[in-house]
C-alpha atoms as a PDB file:
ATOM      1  CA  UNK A   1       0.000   0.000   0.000  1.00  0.00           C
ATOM      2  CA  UNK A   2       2.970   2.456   0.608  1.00  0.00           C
ATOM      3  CA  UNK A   3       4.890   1.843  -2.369  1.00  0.00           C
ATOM      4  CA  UNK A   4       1.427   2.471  -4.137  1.00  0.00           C
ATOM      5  CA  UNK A   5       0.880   6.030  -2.435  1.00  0.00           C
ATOM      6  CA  UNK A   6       4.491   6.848  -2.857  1.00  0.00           C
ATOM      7  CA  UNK A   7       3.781   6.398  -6.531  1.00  0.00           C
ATOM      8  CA  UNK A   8       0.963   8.608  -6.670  1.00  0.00           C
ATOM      9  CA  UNK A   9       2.282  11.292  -4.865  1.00  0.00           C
ATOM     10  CA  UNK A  10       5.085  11.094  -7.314  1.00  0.00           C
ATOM     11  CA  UNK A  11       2.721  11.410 -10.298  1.00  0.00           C
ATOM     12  CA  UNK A  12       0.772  13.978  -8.816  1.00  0.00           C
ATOM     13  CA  UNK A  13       3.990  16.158  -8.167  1.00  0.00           C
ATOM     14  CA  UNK A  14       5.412  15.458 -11.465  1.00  0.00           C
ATOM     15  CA  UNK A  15       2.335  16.400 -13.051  1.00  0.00           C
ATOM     16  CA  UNK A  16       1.684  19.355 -10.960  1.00  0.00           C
ATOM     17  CA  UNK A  17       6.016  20.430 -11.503  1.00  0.00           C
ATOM     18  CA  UNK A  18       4.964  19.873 -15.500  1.00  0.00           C
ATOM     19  CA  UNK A  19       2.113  22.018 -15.615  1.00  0.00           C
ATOM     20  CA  UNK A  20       3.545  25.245 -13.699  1.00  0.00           C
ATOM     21  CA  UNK A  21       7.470  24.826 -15.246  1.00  0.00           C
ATOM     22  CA  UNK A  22       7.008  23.855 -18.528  1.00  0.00           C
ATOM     23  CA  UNK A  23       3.569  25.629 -18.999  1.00  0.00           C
ATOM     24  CA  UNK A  24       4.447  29.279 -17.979  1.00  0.00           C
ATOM     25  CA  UNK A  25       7.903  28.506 -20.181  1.00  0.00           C
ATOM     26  CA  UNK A  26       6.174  27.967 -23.155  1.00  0.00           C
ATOM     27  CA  UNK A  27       3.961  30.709 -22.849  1.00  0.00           C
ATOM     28  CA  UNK A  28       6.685  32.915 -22.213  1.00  0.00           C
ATOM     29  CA  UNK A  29       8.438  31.927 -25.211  1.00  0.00           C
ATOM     30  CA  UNK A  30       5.432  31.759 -27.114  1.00  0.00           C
ATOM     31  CA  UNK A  31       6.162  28.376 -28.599  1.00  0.00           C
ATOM     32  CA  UNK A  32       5.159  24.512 -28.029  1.00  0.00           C
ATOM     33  CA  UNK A  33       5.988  21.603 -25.908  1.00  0.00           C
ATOM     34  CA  UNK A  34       8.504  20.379 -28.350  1.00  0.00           C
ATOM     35  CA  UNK A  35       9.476  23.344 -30.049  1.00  0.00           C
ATOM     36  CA  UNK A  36      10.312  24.635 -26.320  1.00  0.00           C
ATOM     37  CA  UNK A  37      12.558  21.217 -25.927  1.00  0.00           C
ATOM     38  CA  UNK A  38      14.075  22.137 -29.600  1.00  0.00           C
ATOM     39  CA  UNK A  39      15.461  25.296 -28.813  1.00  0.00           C
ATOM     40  CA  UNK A  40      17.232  24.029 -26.137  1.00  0.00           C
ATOM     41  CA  UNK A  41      18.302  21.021 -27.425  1.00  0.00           C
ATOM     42  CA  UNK A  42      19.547  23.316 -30.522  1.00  0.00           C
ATOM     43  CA  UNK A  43      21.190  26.129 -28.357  1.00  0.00           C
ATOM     44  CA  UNK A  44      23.484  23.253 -26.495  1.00  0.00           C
ATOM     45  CA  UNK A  45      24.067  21.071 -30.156  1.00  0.00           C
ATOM     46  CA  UNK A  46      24.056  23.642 -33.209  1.00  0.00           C
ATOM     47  CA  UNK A  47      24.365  22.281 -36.359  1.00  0.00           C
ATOM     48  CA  UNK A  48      21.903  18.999 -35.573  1.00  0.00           C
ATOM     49  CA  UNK A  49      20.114  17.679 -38.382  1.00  0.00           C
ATOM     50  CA  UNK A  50      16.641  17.704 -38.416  1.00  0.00           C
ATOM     51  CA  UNK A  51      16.336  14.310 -38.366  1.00  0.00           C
ATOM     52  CA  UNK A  52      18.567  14.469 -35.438  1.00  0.00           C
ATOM     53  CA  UNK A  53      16.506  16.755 -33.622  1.00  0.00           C
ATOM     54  CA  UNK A  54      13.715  14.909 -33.978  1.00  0.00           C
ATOM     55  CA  UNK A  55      14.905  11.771 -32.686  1.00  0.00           C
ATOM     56  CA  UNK A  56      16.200  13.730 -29.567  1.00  0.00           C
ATOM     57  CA  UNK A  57      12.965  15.776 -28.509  1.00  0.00           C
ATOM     58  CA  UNK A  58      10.754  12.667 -30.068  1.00  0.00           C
ATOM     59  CA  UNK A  59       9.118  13.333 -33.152  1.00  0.00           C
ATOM     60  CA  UNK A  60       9.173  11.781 -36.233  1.00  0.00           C
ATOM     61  CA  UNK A  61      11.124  13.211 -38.951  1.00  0.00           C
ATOM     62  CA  UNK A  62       8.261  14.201 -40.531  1.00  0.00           C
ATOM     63  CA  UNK A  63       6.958  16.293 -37.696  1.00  0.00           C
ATOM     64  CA  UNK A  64      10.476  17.405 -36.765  1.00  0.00           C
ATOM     65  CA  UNK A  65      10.435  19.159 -40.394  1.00  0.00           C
ATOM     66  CA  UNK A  66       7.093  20.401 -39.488  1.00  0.00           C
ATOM     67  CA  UNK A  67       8.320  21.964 -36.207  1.00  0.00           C
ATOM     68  CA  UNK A  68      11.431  23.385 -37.691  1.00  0.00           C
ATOM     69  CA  UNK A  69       9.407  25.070 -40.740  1.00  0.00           C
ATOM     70  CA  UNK A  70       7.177  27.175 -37.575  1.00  0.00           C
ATOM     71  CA  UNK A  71      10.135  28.035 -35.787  1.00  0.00           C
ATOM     72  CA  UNK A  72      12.204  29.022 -38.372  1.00  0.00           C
ATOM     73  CA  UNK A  73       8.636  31.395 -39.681  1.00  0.00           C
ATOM     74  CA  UNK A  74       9.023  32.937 -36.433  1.00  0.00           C
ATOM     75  CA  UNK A  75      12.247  33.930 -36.775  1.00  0.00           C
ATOM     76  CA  UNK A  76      13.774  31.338 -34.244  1.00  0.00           C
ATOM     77  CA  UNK A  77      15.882  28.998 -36.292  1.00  0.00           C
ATOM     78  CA  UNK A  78      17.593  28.757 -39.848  1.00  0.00           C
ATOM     79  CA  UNK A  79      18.336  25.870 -41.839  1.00  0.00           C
ATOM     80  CA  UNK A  80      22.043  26.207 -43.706  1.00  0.00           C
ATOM     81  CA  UNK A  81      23.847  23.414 -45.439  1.00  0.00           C
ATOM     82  CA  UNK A  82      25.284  20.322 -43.389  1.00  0.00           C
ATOM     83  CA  UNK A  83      27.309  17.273 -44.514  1.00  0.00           C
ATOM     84  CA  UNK A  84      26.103  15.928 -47.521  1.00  0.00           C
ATOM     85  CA  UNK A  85      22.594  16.366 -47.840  1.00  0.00           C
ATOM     86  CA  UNK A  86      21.532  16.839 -45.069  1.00  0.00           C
ATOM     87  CA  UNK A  87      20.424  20.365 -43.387  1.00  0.00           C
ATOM     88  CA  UNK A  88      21.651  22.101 -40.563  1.00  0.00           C
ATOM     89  CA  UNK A  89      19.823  23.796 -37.720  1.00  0.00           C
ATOM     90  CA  UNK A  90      21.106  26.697 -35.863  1.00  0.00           C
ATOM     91  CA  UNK A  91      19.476  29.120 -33.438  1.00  0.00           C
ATOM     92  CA  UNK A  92      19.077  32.792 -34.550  1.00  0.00           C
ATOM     93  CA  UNK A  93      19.817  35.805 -32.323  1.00  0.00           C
ATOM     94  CA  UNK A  94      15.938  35.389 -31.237  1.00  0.00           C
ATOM     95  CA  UNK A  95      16.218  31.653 -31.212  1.00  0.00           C
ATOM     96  CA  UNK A  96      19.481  31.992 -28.378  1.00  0.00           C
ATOM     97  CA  UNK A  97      18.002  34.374 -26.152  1.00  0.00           C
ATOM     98  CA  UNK A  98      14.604  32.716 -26.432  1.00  0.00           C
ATOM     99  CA  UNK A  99      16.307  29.522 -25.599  1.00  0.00           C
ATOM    100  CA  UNK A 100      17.698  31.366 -22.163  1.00  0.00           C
ATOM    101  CA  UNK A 101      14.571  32.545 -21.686  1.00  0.00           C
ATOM    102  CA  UNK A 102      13.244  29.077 -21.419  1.00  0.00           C
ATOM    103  CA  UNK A 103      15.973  27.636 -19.459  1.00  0.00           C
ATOM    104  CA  UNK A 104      15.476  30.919 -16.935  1.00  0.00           C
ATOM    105  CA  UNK A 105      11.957  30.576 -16.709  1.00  0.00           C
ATOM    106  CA  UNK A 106      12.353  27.017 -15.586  1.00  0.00           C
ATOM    107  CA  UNK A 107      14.927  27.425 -13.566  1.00  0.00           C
ATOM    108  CA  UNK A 108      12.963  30.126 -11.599  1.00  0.00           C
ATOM    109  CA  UNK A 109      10.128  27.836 -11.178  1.00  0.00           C
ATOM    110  CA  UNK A 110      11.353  24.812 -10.424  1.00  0.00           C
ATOM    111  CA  UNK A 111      13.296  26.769  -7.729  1.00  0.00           C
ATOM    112  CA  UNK A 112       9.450  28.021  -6.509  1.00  0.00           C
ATOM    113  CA  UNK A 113       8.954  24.548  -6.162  1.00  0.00           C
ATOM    114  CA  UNK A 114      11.707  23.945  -4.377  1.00  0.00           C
ATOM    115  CA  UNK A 115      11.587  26.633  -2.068  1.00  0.00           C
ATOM    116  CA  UNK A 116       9.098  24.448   0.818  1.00  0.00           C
ATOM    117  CA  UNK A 117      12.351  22.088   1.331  1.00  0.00           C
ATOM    118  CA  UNK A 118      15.457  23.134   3.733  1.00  0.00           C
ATOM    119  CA  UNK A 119      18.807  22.697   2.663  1.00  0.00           C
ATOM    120  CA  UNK A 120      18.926  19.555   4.089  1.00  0.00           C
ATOM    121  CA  UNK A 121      16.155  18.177   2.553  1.00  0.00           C
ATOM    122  CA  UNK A 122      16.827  19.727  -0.866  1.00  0.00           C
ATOM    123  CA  UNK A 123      20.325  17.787  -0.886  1.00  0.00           C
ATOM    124  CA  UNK A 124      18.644  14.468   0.167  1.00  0.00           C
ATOM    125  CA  UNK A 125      15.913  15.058  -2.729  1.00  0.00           C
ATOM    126  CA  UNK A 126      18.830  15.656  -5.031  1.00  0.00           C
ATOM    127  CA  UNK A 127      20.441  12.580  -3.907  1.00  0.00           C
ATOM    128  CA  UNK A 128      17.045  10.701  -4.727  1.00  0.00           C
ATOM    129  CA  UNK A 129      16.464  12.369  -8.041  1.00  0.00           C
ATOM    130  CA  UNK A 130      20.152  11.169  -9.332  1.00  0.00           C
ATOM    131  CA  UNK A 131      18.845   7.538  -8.705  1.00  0.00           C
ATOM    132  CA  UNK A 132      15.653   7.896 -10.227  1.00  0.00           C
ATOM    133  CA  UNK A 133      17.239   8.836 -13.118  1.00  0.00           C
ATOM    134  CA  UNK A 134      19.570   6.745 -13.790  1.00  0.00           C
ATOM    135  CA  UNK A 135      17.037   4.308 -13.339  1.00  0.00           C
ATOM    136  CA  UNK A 136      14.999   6.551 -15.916  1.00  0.00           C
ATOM    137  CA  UNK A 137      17.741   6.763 -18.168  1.00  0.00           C
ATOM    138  CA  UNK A 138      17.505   2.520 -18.215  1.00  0.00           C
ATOM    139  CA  UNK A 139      14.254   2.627 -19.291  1.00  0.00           C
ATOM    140  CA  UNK A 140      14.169   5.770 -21.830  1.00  0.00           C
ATOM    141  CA  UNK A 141      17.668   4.576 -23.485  1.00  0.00           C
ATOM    142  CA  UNK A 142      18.043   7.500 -24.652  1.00  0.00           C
ATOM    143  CA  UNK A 143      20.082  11.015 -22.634  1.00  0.00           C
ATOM    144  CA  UNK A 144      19.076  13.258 -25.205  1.00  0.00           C
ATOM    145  CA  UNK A 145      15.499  12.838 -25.282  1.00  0.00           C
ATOM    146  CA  UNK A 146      15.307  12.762 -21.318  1.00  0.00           C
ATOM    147  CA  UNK A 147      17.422  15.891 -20.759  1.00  0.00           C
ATOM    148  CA  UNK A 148      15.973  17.658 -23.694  1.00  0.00           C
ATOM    149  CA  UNK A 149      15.080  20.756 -21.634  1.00  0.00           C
ATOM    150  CA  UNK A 150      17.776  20.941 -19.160  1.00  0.00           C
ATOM    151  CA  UNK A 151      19.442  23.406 -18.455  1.00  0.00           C
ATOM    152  CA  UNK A 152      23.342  21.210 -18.496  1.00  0.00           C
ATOM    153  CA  UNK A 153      25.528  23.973 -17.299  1.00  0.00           C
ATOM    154  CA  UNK A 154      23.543  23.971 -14.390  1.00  0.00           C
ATOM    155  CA  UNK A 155      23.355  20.203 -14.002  1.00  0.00           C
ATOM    156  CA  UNK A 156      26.867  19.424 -14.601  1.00  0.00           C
ATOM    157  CA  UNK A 157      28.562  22.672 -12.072  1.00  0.00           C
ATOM    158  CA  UNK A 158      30.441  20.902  -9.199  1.00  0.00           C
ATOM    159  CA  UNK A 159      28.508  17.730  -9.968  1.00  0.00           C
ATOM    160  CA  UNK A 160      28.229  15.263 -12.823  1.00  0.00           C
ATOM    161  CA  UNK A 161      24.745  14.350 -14.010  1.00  0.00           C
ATOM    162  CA  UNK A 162      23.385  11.227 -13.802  1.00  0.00           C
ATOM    163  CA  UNK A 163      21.853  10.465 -16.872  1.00  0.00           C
ATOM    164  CA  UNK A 164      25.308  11.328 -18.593  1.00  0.00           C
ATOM    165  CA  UNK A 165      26.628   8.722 -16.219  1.00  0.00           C
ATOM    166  CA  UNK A 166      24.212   6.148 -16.713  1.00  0.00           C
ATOM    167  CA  UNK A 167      24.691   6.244 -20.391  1.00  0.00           C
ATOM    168  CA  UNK A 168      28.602   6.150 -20.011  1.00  0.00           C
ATOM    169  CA  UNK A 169      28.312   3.097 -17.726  1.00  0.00           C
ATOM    170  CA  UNK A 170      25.996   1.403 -20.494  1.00  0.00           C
ATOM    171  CA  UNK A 171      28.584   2.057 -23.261  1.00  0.00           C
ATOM    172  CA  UNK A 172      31.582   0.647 -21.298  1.00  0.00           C
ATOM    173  CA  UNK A 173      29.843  -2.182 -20.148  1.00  0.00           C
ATOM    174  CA  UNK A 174      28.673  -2.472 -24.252  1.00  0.00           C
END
């Protein structure tokens, strides 16, 4: 019965963390759910195909091409030549500071969230969050698509991130 309550309370926080981070980001930024994840994904990898992109904030190529062809309308992204035939994605001037807009506007509220926990208890959260997910990153396969909107300088200062990890230790044990 406790591991089932624990479980709820987790979705119901995750949910809730979802709906006021990601939510108010997007409306800041004035773009969607994966179009906030590409901007990100675009400002720490220039240069990514779009097929590339895709696969890391999970859409089809198809729908990646589709997402590209909006942001790039408003002003966000350009396509230039890559390697062969394929085209390259890189962030305007709009694109890079709405990209740090993003990544400030979740920052600030997942530090609201945060803000009910001590010091203490923030640490041993932290602790808890770098096992769930490595665990995550187990199940997902995938670091790119599960960090798509974080914010790595942040994640990786005086610490090393655990999905990075968790994919290293898979490839060496490959």
């Amino acid at each position: 019965m406790h591991a089932d309550r624990t479980a709820n309370l987790l979705g119901a926080a995750a949910l809730a963390v979802t709906d006021l981070v990601l939510a108010r980001a997007q409306q800041r930024a004035g773009v969607s759910a994966s179009g906030a994840a590409a901007l990100v994904v675009v400002s720490a990898a220039p240069g990514l195909s779009v097929t590339e992109l895709g696969r890391r904030v999970g859409l089809s190529q198809s729908a990646a091409a589709r997402m590209v062809d909006s942001l790039e309308t408003s002003g966000l992204l350009r396509r230039q030549p890559g390697q062969g035939r394929e085209v390259a994605v890189h962030l305007t001037t709009g694109g890079r500071a709405t990209a740090r807009k993003l990544l400030d506007t979740r920052g600030s509220g997942l530090a609201g969230v945060l803000e009910n926990l001590d010091a203490d208890e923030q640490q041993a959260l932290a602790g808890l969050l770098d096992k769930m997910l490595r665990g995550l990153y187990d199940r997902v396969g995938n670091a790119e698509l599960l960090c798509r909107l974080c914010d790595r300088d942040s994640c990786t200062t005086g610490a090393v991130c655990p999905v990075g990890q968790a994919e290293r230790d898979r490839t060496a044990g490959s």
